[in-house]
N, C-alpha and C. Protein backbone atom coordinates (compact mmCIF):
# COMPACT_ATOMS: atom_id res chain seq x y z
N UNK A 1 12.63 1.16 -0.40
CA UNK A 1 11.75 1.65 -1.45
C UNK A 1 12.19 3.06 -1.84
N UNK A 2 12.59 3.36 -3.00
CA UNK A 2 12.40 4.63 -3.58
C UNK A 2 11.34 5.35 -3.30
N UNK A 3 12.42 6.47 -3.20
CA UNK A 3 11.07 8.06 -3.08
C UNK A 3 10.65 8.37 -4.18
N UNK A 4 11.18 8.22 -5.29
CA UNK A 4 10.93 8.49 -6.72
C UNK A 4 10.01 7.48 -6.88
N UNK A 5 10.08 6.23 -7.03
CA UNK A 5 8.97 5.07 -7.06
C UNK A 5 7.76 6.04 -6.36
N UNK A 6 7.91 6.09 -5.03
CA UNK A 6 6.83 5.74 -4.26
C UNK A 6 5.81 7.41 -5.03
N UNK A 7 6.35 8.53 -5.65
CA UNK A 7 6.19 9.53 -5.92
C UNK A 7 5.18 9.44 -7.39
N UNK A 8 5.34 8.05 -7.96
CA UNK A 8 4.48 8.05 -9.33
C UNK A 8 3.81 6.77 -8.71
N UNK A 9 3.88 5.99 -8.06
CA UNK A 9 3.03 4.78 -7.64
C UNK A 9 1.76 5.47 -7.20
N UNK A 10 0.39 4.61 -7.77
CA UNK A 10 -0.96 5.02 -7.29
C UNK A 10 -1.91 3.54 -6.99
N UNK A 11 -2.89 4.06 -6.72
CA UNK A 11 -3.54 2.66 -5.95
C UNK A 11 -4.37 1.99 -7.44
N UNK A 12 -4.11 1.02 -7.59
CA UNK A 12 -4.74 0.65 -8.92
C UNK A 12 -6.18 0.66 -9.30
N UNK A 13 -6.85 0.46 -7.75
CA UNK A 13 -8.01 0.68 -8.08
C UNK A 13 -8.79 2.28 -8.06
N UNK A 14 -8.24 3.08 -6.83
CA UNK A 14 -9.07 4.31 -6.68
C UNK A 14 -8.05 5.22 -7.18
N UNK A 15 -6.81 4.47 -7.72
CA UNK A 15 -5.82 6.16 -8.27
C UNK A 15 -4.59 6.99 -7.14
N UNK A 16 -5.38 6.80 -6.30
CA UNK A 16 -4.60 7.45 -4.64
C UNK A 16 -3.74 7.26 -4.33
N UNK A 17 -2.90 8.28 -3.26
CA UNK A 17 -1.59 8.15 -2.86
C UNK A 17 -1.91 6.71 -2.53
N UNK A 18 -0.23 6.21 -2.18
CA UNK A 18 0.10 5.09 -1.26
C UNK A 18 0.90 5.46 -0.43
N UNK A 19 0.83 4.77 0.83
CA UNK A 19 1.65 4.87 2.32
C UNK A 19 2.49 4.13 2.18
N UNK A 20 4.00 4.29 2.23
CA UNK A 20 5.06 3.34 2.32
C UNK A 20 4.99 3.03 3.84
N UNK A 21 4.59 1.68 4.43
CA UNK A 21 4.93 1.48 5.39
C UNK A 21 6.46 0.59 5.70
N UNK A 22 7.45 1.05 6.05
CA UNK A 22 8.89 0.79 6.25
C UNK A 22 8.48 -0.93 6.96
N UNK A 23 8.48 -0.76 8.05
CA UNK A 23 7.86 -1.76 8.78
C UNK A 23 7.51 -3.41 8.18
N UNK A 24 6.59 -3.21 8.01
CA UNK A 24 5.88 -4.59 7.03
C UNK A 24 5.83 -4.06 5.76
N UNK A 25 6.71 -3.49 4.98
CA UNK A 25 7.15 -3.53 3.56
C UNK A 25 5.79 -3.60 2.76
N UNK A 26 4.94 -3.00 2.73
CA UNK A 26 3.81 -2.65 2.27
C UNK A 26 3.63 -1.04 1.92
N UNK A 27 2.70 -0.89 0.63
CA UNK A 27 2.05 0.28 0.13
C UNK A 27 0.82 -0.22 0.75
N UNK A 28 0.46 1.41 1.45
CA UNK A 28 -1.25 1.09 2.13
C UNK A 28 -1.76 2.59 1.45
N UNK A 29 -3.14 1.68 1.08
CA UNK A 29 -3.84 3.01 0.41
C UNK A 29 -4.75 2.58 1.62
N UNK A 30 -5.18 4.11 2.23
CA UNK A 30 -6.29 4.66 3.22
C UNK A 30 -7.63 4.45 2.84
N UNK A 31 -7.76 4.73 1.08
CA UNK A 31 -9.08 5.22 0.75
C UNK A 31 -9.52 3.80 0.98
N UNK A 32 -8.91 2.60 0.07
CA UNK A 32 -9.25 1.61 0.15
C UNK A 32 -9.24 0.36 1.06
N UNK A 33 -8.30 1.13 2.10
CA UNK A 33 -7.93 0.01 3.39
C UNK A 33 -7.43 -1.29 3.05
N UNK A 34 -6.55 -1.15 1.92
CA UNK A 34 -6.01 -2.56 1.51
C UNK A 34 -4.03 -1.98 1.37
N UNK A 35 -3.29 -3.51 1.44
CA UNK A 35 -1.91 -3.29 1.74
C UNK A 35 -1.74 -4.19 0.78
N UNK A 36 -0.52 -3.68 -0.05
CA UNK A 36 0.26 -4.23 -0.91
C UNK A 36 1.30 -4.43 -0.71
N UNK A 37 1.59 -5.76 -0.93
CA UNK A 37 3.11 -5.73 -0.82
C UNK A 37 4.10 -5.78 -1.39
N UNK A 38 5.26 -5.28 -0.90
CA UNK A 38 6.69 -5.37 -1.43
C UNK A 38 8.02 -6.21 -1.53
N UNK A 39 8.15 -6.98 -2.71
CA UNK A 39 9.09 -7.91 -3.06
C UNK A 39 9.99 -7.70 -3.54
N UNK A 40 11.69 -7.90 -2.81
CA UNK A 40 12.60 -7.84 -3.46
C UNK A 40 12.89 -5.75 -4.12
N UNK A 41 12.12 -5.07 -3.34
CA UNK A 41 11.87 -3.90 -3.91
C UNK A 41 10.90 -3.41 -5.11
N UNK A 42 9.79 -4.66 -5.48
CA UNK A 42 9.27 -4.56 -6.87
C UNK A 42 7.45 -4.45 -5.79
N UNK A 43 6.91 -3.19 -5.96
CA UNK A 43 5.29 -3.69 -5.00
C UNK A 43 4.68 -4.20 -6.15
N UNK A 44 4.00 -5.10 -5.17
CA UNK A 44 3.05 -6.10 -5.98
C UNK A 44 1.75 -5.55 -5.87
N UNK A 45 0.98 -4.88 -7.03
CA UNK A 45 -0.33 -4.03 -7.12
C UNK A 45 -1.61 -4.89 -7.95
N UNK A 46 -1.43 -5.88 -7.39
CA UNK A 46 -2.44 -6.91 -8.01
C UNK A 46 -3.48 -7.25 -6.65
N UNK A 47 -4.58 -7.30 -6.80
CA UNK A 47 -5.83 -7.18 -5.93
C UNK A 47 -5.73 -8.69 -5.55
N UNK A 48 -5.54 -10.14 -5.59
CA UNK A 48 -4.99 -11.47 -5.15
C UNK A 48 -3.79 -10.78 -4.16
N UNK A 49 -2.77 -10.38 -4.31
CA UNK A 49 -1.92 -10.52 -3.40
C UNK A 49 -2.18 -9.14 -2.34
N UNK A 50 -2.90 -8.09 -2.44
CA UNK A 50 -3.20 -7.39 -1.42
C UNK A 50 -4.04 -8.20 -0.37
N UNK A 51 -3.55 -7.25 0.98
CA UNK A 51 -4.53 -7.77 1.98
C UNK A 51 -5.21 -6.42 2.31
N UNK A 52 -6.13 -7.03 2.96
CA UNK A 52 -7.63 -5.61 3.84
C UNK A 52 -6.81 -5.69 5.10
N UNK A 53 -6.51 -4.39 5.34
CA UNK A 53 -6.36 -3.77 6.56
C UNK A 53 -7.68 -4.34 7.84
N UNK A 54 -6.70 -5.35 9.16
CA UNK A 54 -7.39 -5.18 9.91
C UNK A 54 -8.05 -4.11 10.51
N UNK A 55 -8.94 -4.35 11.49
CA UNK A 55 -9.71 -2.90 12.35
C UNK A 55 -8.57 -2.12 13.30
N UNK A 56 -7.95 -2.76 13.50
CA UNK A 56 -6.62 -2.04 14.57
C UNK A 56 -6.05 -1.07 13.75
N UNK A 57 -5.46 -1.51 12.55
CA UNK A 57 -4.95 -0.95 11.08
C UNK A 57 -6.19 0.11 10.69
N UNK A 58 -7.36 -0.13 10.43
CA UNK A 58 -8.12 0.91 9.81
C UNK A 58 -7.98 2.14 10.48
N UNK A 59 -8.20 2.18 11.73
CA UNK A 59 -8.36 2.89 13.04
C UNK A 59 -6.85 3.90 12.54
N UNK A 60 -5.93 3.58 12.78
CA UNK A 60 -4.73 4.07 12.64
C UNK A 60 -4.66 5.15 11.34
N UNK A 61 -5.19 4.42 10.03
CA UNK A 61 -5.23 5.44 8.88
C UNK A 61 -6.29 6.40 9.13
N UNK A 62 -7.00 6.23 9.75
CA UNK A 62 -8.03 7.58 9.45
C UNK A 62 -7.97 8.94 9.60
């Protein structure tokens, strides 16, 4: 993922940074506790293909 991407990317619903997580190829916004994911290098910012951060996961962003 680009640093430049990840530098204008915002959370579609609350506006907010996103967390590039390297790992499981996901943008995680904190505010909203939801993960988006990343295809082929293109994140997918559509509320159907995000998931909610389990409680193990919430715990971690706070």
């Amino acid at each position: 993922m680009e640093k430049r991407l990840l530098d204008i990317v915002v959370c579609p619903f609350c506006k907010g940074k996103l967390h590039y997580d390297k790992k499981t190829q996901e943008l995680i916004c904190n505010f909203d506790k939801l993960a988006f994911p990343i295809r082929n290098n293109i994140p997918i910012m559509l509320l159907e293909q995000a998931r909610s951060l389990n409680d193990d996961e919430k715990q971690k962003v706070k």
